[in-house]
N, C-alpha and C. Protein backbone atom coordinates (compact mmCIF):
# COMPACT_ATOMS: atom_id res chain seq x y z
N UNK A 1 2.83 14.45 -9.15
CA UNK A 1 2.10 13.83 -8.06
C UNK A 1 2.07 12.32 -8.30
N UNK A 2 3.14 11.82 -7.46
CA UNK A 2 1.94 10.31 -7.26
C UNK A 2 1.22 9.53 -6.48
N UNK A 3 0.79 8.75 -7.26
CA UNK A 3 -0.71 7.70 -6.20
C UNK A 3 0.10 6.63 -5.04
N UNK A 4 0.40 7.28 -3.95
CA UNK A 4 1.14 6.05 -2.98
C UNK A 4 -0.35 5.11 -2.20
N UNK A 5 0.18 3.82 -2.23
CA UNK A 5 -0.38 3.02 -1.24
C UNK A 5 -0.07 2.60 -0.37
N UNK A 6 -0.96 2.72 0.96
CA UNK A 6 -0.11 2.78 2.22
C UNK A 6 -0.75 1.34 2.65
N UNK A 7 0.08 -0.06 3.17
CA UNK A 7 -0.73 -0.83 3.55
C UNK A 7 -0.12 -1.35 4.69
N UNK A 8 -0.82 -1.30 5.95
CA UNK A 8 -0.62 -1.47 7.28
C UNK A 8 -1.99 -1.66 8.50
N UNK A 9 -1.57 -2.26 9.47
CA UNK A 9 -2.92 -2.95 9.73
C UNK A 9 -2.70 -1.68 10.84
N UNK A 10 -2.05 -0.74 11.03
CA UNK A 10 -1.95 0.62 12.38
C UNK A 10 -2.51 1.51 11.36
N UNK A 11 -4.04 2.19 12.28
CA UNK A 11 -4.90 3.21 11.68
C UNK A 11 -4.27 4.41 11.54
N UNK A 12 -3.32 4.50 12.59
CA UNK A 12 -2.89 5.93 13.01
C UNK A 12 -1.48 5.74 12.16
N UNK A 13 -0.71 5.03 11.86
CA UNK A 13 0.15 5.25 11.53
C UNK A 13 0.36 5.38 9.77
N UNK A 14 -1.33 4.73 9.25
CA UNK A 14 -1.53 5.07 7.65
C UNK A 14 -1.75 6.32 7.82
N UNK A 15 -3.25 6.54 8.66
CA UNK A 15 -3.23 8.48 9.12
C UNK A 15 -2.22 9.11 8.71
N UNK A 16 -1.24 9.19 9.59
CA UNK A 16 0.26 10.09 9.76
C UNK A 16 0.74 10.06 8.53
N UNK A 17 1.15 8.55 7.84
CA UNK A 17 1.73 8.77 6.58
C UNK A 17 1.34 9.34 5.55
N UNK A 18 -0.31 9.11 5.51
CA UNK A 18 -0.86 10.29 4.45
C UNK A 18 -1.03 11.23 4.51
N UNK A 19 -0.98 12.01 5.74
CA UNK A 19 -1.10 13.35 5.89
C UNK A 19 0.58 13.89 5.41
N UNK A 20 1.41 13.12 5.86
CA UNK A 20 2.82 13.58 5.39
C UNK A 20 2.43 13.63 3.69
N UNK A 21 2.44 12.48 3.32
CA UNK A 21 2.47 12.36 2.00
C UNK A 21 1.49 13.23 1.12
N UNK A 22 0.38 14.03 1.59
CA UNK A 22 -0.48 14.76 0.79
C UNK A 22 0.06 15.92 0.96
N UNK A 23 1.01 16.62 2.10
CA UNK A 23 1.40 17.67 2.02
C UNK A 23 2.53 18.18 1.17
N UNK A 24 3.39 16.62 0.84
CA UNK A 24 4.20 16.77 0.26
C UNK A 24 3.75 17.10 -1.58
N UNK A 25 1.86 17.04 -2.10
CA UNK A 25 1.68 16.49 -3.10
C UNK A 25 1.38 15.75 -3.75
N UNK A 26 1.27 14.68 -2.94
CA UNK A 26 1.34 13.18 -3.33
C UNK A 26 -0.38 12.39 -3.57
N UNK A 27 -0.90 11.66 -4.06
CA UNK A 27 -1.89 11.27 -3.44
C UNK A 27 -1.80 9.84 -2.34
N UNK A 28 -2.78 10.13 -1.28
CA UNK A 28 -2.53 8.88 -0.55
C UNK A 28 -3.70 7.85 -0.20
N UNK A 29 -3.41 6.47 -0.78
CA UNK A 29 -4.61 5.28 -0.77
C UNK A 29 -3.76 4.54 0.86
N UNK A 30 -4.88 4.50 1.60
CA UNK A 30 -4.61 3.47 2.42
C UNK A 30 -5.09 2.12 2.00
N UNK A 31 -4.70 0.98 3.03
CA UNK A 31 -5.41 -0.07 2.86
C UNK A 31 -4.82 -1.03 4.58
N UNK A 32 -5.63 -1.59 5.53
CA UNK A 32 -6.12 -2.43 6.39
C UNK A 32 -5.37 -3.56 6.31
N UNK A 33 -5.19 -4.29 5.35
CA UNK A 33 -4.82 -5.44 5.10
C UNK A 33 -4.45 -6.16 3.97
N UNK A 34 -4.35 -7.37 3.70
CA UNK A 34 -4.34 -7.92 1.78
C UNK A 34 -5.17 -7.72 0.99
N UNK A 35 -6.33 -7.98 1.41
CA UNK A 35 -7.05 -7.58 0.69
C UNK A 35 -7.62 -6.65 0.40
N UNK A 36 -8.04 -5.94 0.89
CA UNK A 36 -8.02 -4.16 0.43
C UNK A 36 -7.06 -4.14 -0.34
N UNK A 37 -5.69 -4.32 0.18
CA UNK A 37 -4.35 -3.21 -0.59
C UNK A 37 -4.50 -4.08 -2.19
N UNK A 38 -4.83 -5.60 -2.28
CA UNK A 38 -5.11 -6.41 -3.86
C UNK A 38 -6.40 -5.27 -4.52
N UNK A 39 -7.27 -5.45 -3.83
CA UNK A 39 -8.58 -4.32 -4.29
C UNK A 39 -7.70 -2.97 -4.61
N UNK A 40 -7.04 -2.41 -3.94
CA UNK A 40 -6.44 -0.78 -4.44
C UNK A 40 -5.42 -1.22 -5.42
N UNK A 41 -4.69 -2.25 -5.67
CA UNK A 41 -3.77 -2.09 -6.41
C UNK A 41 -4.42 -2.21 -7.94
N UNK A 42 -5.67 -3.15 -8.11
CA UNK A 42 -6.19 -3.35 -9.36
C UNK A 42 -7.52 -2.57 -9.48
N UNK A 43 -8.22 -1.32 -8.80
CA UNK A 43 -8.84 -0.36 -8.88
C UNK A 43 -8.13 0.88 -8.79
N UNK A 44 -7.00 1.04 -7.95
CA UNK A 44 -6.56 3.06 -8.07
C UNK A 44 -5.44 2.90 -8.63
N UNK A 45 -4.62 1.77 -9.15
CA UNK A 45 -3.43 2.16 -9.72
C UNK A 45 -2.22 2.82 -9.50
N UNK A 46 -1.67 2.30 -8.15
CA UNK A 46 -0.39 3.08 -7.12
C UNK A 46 0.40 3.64 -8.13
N UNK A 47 1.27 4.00 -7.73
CA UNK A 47 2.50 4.29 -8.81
C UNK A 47 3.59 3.85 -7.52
N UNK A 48 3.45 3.34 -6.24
CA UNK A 48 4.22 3.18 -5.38
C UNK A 48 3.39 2.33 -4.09
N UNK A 49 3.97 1.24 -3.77
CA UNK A 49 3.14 0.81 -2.11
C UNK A 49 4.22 0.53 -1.04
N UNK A 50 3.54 1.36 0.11
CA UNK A 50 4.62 0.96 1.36
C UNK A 50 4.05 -0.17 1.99
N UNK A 51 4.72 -1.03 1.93
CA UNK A 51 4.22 -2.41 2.88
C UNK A 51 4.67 -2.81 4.24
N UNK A 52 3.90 -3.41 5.08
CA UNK A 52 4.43 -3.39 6.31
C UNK A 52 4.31 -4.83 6.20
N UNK A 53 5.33 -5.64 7.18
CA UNK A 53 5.53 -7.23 6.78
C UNK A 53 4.24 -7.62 7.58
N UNK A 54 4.28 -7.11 8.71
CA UNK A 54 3.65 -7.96 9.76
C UNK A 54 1.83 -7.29 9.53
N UNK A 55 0.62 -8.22 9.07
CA UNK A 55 -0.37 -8.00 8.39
C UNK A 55 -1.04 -9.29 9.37
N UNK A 56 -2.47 -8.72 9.05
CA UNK A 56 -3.17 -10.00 9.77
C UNK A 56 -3.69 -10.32 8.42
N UNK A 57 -3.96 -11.93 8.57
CA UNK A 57 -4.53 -12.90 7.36
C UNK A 57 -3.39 -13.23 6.59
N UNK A 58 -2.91 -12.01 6.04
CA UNK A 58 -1.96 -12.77 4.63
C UNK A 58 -1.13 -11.78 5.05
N UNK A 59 0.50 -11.84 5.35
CA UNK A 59 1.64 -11.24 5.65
C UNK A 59 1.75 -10.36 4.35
N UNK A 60 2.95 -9.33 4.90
CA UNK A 60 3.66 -8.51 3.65
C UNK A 60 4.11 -9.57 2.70
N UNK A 61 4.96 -10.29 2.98
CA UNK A 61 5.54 -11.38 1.98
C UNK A 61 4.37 -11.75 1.09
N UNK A 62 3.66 -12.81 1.66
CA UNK A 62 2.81 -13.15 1.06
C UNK A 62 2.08 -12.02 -0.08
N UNK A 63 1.90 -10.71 0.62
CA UNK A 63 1.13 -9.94 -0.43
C UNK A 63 1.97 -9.41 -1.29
N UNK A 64 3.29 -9.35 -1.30
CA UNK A 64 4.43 -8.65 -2.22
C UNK A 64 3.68 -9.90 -3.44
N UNK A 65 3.52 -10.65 -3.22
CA UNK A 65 3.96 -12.02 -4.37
C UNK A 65 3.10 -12.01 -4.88
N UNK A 66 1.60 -11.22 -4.29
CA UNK A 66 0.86 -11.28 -4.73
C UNK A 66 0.47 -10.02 -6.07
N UNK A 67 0.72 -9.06 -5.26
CA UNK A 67 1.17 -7.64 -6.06
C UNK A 67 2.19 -8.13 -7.37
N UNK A 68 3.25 -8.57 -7.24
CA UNK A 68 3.91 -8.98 -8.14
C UNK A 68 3.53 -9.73 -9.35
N UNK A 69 2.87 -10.35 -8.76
CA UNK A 69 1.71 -11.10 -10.07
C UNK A 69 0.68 -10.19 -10.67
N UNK A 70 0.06 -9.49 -10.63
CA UNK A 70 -0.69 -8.73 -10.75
C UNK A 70 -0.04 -7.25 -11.43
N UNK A 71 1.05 -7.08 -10.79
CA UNK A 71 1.64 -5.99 -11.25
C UNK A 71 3.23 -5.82 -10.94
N UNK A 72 4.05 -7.02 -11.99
CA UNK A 72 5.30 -7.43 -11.79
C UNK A 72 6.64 -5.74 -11.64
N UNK A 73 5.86 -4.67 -12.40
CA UNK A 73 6.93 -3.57 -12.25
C UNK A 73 6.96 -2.58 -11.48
N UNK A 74 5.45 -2.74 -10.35
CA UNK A 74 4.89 -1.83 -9.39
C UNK A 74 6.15 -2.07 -8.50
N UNK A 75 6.45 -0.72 -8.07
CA UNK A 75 8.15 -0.85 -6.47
C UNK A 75 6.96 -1.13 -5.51
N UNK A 76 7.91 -1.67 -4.49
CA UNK A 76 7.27 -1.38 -3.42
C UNK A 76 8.62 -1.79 -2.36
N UNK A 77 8.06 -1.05 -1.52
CA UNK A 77 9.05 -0.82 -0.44
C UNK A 77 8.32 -1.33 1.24
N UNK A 78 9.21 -2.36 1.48
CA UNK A 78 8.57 -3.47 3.17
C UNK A 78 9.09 -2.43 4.13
């Protein structure tokens, strides 16, 4: 099992992905925006984050770089 993080500013479309992803096994963290998904990455410990570019406040880009600092070997996939 692993801990995916889902970060996207569409309610329904983190919904959907975690329901896929828990059936498959998996566990699933959403997150709203940058900051949440910075808060989940250094409280639940992903083992994986799906990022969506387009974010209000601070873009995917911006938060990859940020994740990256924080946790240079975490994947993540835009």
């Amino acid at each position: 099992m692993k801990r995916i993080l889902i970060v996207d500013d569409d309610k329904d479309l983190c919904f959907n992905l975690s329901c896929i992803l828990k059936k498959e096994g998996h566990e699933a963290i959403t997150a709203l925006n940058g900051k949440q998904a910075l808060n989940a990455v250094e409280k639940k410990a992903p083992d994986l984050v799906l990022l969506d570019i387009k974010l209000p406040e601070m873009d995917g880009v911006e938060l990859l770089q940020e994740i990256k600092i924080k946790e240079g070997n975490l994947p993540v996939i835009m």
